[in-house]
Protein backbone atom coordinates (compact mmCIF):
# COMPACT_ATOMS: atom_id res chain seq x y z
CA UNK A 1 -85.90 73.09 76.61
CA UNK A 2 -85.66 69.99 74.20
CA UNK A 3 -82.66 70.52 73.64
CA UNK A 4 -81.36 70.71 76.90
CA UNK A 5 -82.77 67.61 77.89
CA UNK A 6 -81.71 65.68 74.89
CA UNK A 7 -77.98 67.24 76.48
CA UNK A 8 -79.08 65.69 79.79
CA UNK A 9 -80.05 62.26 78.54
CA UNK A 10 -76.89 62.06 76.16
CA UNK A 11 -74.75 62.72 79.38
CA UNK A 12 -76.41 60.74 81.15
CA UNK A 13 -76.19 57.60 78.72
CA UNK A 14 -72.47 58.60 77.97
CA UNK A 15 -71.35 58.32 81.85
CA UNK A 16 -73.54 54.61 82.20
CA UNK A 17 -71.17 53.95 78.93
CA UNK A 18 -68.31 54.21 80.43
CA UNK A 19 -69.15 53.01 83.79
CA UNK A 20 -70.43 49.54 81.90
CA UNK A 21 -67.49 49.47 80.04
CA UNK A 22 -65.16 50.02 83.44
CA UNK A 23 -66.63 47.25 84.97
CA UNK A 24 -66.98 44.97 82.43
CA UNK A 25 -63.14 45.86 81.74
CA UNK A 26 -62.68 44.67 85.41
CA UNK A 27 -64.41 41.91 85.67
CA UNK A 28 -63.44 40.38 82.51
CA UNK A 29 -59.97 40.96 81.59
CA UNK A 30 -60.01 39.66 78.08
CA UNK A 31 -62.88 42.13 77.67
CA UNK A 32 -60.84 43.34 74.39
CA UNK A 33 -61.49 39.92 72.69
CA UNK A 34 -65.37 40.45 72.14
CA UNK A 35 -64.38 43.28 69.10
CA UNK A 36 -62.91 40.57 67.46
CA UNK A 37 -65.43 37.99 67.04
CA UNK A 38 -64.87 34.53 65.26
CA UNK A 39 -64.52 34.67 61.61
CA UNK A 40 -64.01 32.06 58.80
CA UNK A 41 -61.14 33.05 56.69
CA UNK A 42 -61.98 30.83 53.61
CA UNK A 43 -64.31 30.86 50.76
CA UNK A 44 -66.26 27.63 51.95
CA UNK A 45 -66.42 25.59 55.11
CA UNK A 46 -65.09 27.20 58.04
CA UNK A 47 -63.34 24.15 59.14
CA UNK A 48 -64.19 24.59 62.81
CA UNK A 49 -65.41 21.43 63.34
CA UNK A 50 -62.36 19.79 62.09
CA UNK A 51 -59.99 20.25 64.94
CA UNK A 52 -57.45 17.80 64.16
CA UNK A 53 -54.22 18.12 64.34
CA UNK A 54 -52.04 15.94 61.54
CA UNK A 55 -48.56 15.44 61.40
CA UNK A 56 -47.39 17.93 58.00
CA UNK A 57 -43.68 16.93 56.41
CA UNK A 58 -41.94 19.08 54.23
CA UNK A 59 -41.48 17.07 51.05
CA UNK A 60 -40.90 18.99 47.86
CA UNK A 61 -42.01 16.99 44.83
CA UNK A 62 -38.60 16.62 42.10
CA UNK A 63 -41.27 18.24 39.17
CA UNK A 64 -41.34 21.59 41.67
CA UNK A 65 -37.49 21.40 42.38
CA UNK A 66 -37.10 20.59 38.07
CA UNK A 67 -39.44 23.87 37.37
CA UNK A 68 -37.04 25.84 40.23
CA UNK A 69 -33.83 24.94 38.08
CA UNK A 70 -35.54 26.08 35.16
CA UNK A 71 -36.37 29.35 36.20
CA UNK A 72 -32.80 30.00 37.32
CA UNK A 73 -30.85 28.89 33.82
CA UNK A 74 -33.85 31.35 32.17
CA UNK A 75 -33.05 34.37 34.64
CA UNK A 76 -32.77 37.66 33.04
CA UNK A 77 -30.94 39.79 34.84
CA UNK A 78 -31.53 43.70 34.71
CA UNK A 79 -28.87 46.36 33.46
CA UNK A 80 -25.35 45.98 35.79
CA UNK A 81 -25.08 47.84 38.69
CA UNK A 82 -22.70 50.98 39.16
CA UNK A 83 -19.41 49.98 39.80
CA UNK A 84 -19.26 52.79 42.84
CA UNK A 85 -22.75 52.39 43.99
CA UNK A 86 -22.50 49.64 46.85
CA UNK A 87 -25.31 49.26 48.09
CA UNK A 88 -27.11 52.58 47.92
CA UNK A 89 -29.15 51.82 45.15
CA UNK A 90 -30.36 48.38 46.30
CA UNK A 91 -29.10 44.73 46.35
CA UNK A 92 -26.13 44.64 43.55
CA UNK A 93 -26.82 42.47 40.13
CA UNK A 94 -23.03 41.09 40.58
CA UNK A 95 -24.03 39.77 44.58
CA UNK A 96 -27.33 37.93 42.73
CA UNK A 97 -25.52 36.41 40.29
CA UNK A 98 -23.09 34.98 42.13
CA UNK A 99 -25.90 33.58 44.78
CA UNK A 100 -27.54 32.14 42.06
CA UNK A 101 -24.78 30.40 40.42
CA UNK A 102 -24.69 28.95 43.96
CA UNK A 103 -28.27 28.02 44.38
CA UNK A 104 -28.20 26.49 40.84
CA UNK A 105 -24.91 24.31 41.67
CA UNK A 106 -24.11 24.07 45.10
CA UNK A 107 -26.85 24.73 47.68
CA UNK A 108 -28.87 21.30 48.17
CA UNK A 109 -32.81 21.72 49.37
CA UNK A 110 -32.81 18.37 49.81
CA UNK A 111 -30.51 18.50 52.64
CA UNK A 112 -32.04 21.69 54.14
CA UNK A 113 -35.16 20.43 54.06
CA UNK A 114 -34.18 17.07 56.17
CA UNK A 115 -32.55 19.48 58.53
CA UNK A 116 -35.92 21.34 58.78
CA UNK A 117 -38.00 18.20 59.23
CA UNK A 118 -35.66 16.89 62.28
CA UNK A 119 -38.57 19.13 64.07
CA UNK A 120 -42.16 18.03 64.58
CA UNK A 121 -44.62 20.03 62.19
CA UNK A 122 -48.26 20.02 62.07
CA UNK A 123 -51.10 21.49 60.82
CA UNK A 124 -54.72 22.29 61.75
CA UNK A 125 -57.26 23.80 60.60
CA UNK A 126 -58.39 27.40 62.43
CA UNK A 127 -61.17 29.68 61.25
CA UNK A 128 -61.33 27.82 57.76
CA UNK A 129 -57.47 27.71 57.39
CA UNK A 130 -54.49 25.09 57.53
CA UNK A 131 -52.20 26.67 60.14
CA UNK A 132 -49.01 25.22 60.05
CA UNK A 133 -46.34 25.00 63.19
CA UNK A 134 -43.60 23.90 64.72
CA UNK A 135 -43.82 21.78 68.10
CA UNK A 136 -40.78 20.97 70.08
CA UNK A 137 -41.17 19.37 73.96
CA UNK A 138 -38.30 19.33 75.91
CA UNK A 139 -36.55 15.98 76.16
CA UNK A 140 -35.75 15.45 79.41
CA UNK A 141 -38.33 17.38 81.35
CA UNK A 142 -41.74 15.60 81.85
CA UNK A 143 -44.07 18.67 83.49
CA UNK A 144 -44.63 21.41 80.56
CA UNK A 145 -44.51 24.23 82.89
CA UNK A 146 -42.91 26.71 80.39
CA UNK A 147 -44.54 27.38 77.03
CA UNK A 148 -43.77 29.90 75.04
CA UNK A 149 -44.89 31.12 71.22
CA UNK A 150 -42.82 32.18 69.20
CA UNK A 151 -44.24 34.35 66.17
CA UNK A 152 -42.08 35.79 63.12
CA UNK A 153 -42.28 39.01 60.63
CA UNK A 154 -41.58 39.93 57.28
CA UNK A 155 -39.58 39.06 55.11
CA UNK A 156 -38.98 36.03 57.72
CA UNK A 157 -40.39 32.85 58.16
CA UNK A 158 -40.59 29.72 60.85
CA UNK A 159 -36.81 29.40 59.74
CA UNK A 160 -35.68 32.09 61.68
CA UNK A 161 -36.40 30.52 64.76
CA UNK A 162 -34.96 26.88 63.74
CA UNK A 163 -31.71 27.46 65.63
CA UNK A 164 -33.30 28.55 68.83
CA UNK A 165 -35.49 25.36 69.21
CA UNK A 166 -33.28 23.17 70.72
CA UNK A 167 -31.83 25.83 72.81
CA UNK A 168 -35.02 26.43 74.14
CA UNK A 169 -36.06 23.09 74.68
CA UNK A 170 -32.69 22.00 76.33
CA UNK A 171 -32.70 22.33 79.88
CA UNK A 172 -30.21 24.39 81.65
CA UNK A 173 -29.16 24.68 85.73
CA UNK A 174 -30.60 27.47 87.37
CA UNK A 175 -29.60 27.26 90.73
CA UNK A 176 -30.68 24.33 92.28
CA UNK A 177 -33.20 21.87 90.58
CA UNK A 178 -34.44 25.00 88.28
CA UNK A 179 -34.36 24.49 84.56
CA UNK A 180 -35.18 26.93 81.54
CA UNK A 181 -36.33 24.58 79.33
CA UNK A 182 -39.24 25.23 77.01
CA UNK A 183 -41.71 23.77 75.01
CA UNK A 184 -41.81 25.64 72.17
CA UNK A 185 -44.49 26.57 69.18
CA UNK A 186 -44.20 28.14 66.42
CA UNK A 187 -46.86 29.30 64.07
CA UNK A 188 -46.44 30.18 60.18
CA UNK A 189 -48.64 33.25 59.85
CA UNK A 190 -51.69 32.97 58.36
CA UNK A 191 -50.45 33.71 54.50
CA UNK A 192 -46.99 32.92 55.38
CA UNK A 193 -44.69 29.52 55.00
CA UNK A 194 -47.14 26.68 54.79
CA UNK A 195 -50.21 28.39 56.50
CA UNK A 196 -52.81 28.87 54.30
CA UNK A 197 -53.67 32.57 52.69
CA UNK A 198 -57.16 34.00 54.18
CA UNK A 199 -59.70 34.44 51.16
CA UNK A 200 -61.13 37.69 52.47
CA UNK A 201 -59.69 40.62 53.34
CA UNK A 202 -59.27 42.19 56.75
CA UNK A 203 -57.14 39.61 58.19
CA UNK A 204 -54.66 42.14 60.79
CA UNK A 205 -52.85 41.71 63.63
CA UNK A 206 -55.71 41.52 66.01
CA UNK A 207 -57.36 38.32 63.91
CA UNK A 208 -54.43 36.51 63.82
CA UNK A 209 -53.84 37.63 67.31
CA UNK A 210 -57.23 35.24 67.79
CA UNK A 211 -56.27 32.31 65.48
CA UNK A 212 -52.62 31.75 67.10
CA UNK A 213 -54.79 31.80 70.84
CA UNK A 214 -57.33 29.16 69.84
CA UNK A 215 -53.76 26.95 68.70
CA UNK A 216 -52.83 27.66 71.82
CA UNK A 217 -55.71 26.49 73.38
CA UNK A 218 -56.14 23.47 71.16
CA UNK A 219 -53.26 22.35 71.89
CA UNK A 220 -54.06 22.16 75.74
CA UNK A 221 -52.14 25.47 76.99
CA UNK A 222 -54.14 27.76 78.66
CA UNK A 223 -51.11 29.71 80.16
CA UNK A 224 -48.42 30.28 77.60
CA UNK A 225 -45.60 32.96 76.97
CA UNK A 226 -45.64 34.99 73.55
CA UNK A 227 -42.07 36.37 71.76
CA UNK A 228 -41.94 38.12 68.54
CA UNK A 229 -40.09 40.41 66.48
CA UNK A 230 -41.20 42.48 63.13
CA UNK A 231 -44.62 41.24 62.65
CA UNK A 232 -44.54 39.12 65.36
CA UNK A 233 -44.03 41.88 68.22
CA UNK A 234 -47.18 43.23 66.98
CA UNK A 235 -48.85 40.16 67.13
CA UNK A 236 -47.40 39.36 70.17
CA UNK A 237 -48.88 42.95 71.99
CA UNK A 238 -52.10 41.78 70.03
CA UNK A 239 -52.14 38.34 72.26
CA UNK A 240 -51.68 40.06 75.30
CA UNK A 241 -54.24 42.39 74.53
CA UNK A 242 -56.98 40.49 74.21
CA UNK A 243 -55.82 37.66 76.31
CA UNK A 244 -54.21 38.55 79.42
CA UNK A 245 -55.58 36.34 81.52
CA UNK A 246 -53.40 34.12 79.27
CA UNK A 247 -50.44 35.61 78.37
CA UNK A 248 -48.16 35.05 81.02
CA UNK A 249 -45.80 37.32 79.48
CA UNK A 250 -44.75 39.30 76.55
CA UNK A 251 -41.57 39.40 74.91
CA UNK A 252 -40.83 42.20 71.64
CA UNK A 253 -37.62 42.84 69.84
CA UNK A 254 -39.39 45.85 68.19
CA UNK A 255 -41.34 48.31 69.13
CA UNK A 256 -44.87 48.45 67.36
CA UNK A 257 -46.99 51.01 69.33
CA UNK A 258 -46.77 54.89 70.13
CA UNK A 259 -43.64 56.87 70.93
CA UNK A 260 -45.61 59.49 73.46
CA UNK A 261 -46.65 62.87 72.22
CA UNK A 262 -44.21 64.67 74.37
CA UNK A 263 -41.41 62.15 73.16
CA UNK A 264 -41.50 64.60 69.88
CA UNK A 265 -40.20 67.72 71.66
CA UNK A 266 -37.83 65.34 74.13
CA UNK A 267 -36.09 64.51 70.29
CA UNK A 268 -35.81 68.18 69.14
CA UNK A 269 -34.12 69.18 72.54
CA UNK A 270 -32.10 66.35 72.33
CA UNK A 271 -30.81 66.78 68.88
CA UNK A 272 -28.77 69.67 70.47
CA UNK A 273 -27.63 67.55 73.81
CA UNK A 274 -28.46 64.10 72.87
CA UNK A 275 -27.78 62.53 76.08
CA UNK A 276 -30.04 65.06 77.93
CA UNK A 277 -33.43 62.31 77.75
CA UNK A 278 -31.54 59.25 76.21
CA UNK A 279 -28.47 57.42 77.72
CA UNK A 280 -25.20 57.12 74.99
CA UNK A 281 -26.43 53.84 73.56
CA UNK A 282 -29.79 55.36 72.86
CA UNK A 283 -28.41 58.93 71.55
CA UNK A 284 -26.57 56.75 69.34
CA UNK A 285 -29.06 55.49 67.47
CA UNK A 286 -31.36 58.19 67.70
CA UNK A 287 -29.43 60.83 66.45
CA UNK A 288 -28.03 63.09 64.60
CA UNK A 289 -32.04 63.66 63.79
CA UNK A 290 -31.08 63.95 60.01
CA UNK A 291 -29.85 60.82 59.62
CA UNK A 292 -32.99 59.16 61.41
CA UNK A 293 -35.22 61.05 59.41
CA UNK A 294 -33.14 59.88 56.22
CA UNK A 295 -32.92 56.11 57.70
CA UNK A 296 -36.46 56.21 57.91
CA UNK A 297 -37.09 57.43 54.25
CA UNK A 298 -34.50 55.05 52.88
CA UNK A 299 -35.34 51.88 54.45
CA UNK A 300 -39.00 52.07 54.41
CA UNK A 301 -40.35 52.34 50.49
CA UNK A 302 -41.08 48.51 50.86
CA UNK A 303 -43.52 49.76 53.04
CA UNK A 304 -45.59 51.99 51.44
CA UNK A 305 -46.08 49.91 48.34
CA UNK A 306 -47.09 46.48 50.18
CA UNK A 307 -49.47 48.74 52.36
CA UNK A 308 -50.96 50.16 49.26
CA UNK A 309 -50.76 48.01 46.03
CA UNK A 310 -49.25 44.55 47.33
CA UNK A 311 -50.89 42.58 44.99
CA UNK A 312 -49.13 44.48 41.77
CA UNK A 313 -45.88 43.58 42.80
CA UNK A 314 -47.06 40.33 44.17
CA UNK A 315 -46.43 39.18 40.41
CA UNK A 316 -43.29 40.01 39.95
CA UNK A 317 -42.14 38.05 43.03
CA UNK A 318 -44.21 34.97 42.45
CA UNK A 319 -42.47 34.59 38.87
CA UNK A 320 -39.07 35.10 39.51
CA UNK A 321 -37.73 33.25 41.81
CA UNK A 322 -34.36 35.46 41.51
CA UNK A 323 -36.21 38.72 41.50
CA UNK A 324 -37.99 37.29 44.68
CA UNK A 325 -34.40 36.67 46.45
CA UNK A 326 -33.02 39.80 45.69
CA UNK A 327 -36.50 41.61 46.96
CA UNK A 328 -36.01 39.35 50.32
CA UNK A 329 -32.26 39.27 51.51
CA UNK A 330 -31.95 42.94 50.37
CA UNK A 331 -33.39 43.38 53.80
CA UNK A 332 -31.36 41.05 55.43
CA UNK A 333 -28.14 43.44 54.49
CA UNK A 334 -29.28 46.77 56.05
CA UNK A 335 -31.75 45.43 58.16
CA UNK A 336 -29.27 43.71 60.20
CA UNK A 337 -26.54 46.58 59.56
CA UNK A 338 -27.21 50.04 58.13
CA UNK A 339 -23.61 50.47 56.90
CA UNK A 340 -24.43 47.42 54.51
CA UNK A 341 -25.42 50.40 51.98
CA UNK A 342 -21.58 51.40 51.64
CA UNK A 343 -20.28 47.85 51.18
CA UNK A 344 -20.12 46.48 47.99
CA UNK A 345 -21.82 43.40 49.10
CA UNK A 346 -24.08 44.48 51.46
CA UNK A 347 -22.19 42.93 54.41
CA UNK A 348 -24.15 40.10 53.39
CA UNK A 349 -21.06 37.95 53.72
CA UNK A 350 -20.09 38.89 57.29
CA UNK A 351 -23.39 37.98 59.00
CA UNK A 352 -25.42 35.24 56.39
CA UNK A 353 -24.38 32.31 55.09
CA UNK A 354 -26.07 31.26 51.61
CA UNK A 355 -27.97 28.84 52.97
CA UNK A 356 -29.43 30.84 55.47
CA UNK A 357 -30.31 33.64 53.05
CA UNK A 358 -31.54 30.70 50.75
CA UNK A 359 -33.56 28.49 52.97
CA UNK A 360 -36.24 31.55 54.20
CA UNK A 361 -36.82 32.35 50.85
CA UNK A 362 -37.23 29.02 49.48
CA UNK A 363 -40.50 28.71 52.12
CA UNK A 364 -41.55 31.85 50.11
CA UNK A 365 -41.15 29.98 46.91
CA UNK A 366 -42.26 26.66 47.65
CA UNK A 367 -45.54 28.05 49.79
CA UNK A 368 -46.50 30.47 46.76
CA UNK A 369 -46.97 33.20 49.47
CA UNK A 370 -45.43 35.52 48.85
CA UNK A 371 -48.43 37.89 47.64
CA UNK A 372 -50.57 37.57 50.64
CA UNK A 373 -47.44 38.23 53.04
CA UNK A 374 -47.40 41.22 51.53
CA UNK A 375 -51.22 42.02 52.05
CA UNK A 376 -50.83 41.62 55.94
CA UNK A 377 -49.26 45.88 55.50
CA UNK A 378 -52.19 46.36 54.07
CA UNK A 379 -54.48 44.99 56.92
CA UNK A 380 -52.39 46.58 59.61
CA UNK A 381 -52.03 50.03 58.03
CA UNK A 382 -55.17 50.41 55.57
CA UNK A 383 -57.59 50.15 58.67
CA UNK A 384 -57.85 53.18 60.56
CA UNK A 385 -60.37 51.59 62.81
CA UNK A 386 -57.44 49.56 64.31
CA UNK A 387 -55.56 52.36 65.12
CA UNK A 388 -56.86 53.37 68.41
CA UNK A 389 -56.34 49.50 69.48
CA UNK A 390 -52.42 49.86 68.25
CA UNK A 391 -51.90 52.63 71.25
CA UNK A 392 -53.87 50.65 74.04
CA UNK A 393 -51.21 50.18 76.66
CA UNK A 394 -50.28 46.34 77.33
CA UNK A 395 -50.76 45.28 81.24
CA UNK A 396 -49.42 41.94 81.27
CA UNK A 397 -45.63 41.55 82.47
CA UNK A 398 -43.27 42.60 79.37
CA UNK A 399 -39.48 42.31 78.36
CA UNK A 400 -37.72 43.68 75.72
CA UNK A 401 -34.62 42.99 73.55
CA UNK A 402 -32.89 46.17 72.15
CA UNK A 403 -30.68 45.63 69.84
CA UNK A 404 -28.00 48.27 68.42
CA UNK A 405 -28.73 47.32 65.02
CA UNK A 406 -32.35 47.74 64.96
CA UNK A 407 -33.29 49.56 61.62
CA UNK A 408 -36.30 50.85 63.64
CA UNK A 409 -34.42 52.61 66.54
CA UNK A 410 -36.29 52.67 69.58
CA UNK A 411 -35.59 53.59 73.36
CA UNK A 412 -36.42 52.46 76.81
CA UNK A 413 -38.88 55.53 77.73
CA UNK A 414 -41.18 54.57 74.43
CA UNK A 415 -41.23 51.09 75.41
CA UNK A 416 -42.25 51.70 79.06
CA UNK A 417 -44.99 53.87 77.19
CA UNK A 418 -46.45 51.11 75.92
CA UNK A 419 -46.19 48.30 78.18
CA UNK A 420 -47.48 49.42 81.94
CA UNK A 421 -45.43 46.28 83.61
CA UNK A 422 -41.94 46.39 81.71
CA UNK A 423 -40.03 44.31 84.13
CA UNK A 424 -37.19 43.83 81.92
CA UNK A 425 -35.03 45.51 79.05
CA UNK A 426 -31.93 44.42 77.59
CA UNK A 427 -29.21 46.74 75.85
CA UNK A 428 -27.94 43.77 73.90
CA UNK A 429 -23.85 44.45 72.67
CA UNK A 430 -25.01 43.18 68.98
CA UNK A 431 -27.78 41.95 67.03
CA UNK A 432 -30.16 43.56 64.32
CA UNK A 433 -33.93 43.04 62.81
CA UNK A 434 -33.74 39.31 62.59
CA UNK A 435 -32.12 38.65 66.15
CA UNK A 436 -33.31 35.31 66.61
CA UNK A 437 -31.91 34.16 63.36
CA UNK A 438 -28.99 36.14 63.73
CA UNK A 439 -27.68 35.94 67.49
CA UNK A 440 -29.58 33.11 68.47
CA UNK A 441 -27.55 32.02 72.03
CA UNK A 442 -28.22 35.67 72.82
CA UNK A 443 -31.82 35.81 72.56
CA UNK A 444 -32.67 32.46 73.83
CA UNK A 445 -30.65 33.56 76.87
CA UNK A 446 -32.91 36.90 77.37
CA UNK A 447 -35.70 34.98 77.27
CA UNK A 448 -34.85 32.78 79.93
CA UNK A 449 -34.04 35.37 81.85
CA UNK A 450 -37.34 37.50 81.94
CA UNK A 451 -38.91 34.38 81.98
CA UNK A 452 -37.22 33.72 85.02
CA UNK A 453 -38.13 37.22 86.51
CA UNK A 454 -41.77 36.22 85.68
CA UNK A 455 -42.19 32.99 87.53
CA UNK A 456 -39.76 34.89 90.58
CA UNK A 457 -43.09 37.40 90.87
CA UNK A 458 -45.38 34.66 90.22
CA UNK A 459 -44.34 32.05 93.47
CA UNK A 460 -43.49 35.09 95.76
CA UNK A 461 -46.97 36.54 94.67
CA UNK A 462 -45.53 39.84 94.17
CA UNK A 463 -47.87 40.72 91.49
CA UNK A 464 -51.05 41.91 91.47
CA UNK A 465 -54.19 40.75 89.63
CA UNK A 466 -52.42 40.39 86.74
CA UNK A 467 -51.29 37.36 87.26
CA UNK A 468 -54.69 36.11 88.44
CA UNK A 469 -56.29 33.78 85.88
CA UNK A 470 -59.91 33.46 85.06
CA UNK A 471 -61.11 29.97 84.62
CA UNK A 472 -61.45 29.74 80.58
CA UNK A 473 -63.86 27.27 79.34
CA UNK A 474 -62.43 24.76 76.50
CA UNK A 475 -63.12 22.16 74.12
CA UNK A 476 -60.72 19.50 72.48
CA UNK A 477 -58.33 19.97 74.75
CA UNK A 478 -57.27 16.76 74.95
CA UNK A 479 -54.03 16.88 74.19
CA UNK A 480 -52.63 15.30 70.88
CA UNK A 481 -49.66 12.01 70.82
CA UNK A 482 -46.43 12.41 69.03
């Protein structure tokens, strides 16, 4: 009899549960927010009443660029590479030297780092941490009507979004008096560039998800866009997550949740007609099966270590600044083309320029980061209790960017499964991992253009309640001068 009552009252407390957690999902759409509470992220004041925001220059002392030359003359490089192995085994010692006889003689910091400071950067402290950004207004539009975040990944950095700012921020006709221009920001991740490390662990997706929101709303945006890819796709779904009453929309170039259960048995019958589920664009990159399977196993070691012991090989990389380039811009061959693995430089040389390679890692080098970028696998994969959050669908409107050259092959159908309101996806004709950096014209432009499809739904009040914002309450939002 006790028993059965205990039952009773269990039930009964389980179905008020849900029905509390229903309506309070209702009635307060950033309900998701509140398991993410404020944290401080250092090791002594939590800086959060400091909420200034202070002009931050790039400005590498000549002792730090003295030590850099250094290193290089003292490299010691490891035993040659096979003369037949391409790329299979790796980034080739004959491709690093001749980068670093290069870097040593002909690439200038100097003059990247004036092109880098032609942008407005800032920094301000959030949750006990320097966060540094990028802020670019658009010149000739007065009314900021179009914001938009953009967040990068790993191995990236702030740089590879330097040659979409002014494309952004430019205006362009649209028909009439329209214009698609922006005003841009663009965060270093917490541990990343010139953003300081967090001192305690746990720092995921979801806290940093948090963090880039308050900039948001210290900065005096309320209603902003979000656009990632790598890293920054998952932060991005994060955002809109917990904050859709603020995320207008959500742009990925990756896909960082669930496939779908059935998806599984949709591959195996597929392996035999491949363009039974998945158009011929899809089926191309999805199969033959095998050589997903062996993509997958090839191209994701990295993974496993920095999502297990990232602080071992944290060492290595923070000493050398060789053995740190050669760890980076190995990804930047087949990361941006698998067939870089059968070229004996990595088709590095078709789709990078030195400089480009060079300037992304020097933030690495000159921010000392290097070991707690790595730690952010660790955060996002060592937590099981953030799984469950990883597979929540997002609500708010969504586009994505496929690109052919994705090393993490994805399709329309998995999207859709994670984002309720996809109202636009792009087959793009090239592009790889780092699309921004790579094809930047192209993914400015399909940006604008499910931006666009946004704001259409949004004056002919075609949406739903999604688009219907909450008043949010705010402090120091008074917006800073520049």
């Amino acid at each position: 009899m006790i028993s059965i009552i205990f039952c009773i009252l269990a039930l009964a407390l389980a179905v008020y549960a849900i029905v509390k957690w229903q309506h309070g999902h209702k009635s307060d759409p950033d309900f998701l927010s509140q398991f993410f509470p404020d944290k401080s992220w250092s090791l002594g004041d939590d800086g959060e009443s400091n909420t200034e925001v202070i002009n931050f220059k790039i400005n590498i002392s000549n002792a730090k660029l003295d030590d850099l030359r250094s290193r290089l003359d003292l490299t010691k490089y490891p035993v040659a590479s096979f003369s037949t192995s391409k790329f299979n085994y790796g980034i080739r010692d004959d491709y690093i030297r001749k980068l670093t006889e290069y870097w040593k003689n002909e690439y200038s910091w100097k003059k990247q780092e004036q092109m880098m400071n032609k942008y407005s950067h800032y920094k301000t402290m959030i949750e006990g941490l320097n966060i540094h950004f990028i802020h670019c207004r658009p010149k000739k539009v007065q009314e900021e009507k179009k914001v938009i975040l953009l967040i990068h990944g790993w191995p990236g950095s702030f740089v590879e979004y330097l040659e979409t700012l002014d494309r952004f921020t430019t205006p362009t006709s649209n028909g009439g008096n329209e214009t698609d221009a922006f005003t841009v920001v663009c965060p270093s991740i917490p541990g990343f560039g010139f953003s300081d490390p967090p001192q305690k662990e746990g720092f995921n997706g979801f806290e940093c998800a948090r963090v880039f929101h308050k900039l948001m709303l210290r900065l005096g945006y309320v209603n902003y866009y979000v656009a990632g890819g790598d890293w920054g796709s998952l932060i991005s779904r994060c955002m809109s997550l917990m904050y859709p009453s603020c995320v207008n929309g959500c742009y990925t170039t990756m896909l960082t949740g669930s496939t779908g259960g059935i998806e599984m048995l949709y591959l195996v019958i597929s392996a035999y007609i491949p363009t039974f589920f998945y158009n011929k664009m899809e089926s191309k990159v999805l199969f033959p099966l095998k050589a997903l399977l062996t993509n997958s196993l090839l191209e994701t070691g990295y993974f496993h270590l920095q999502a297990t012991k990232p602080d071992t090989v944290g060492f290595a990389l923070s000493d050398s600044p060789v053995g740190m380039a050669a760890y980076i811009i190995e990804k930047f061959s087949t990361w941006t083309d698998l067939n870089g693995r059968q070229a004996d430089d990595g088709l590095l040389q078709n789709n990078w320029t030195f400089d480009q390679l060079l300037n992304n890692v020097m933030i690495y080098w000159w921010s000392e980061n290097i070991t707690s970028s790595l730690r952010f696998y660790k955060e996002n994969s060592g937590n099981r209790k953030l799984q469950p959050g990883f597979r929540l669908k997002v609500h708010v409107p969504a586009g994505y960017g496929w690109y052919p050259n994705e090393f993490i092959p994805t399709c329309k159908r998995w999207v859709e499964n994670n984002f309720s309101n996809l109202i636009h996806f792009t087959y793009m004709k090239k592009g790889g991992h780092f699309n921004a950096f790579e094809v930047p014209d192209m993914f400015v432009e399909d940006v604008r253009v499910f931006v666009r499809k946004v704001e259409a739904l949004r004056s002919e009040q075609l949406s739903s309640n999604l688009y219907k914002t909450k008043p949010v309450k705010l402090s120091h939002l008074d917006r800073y001068k520049t």
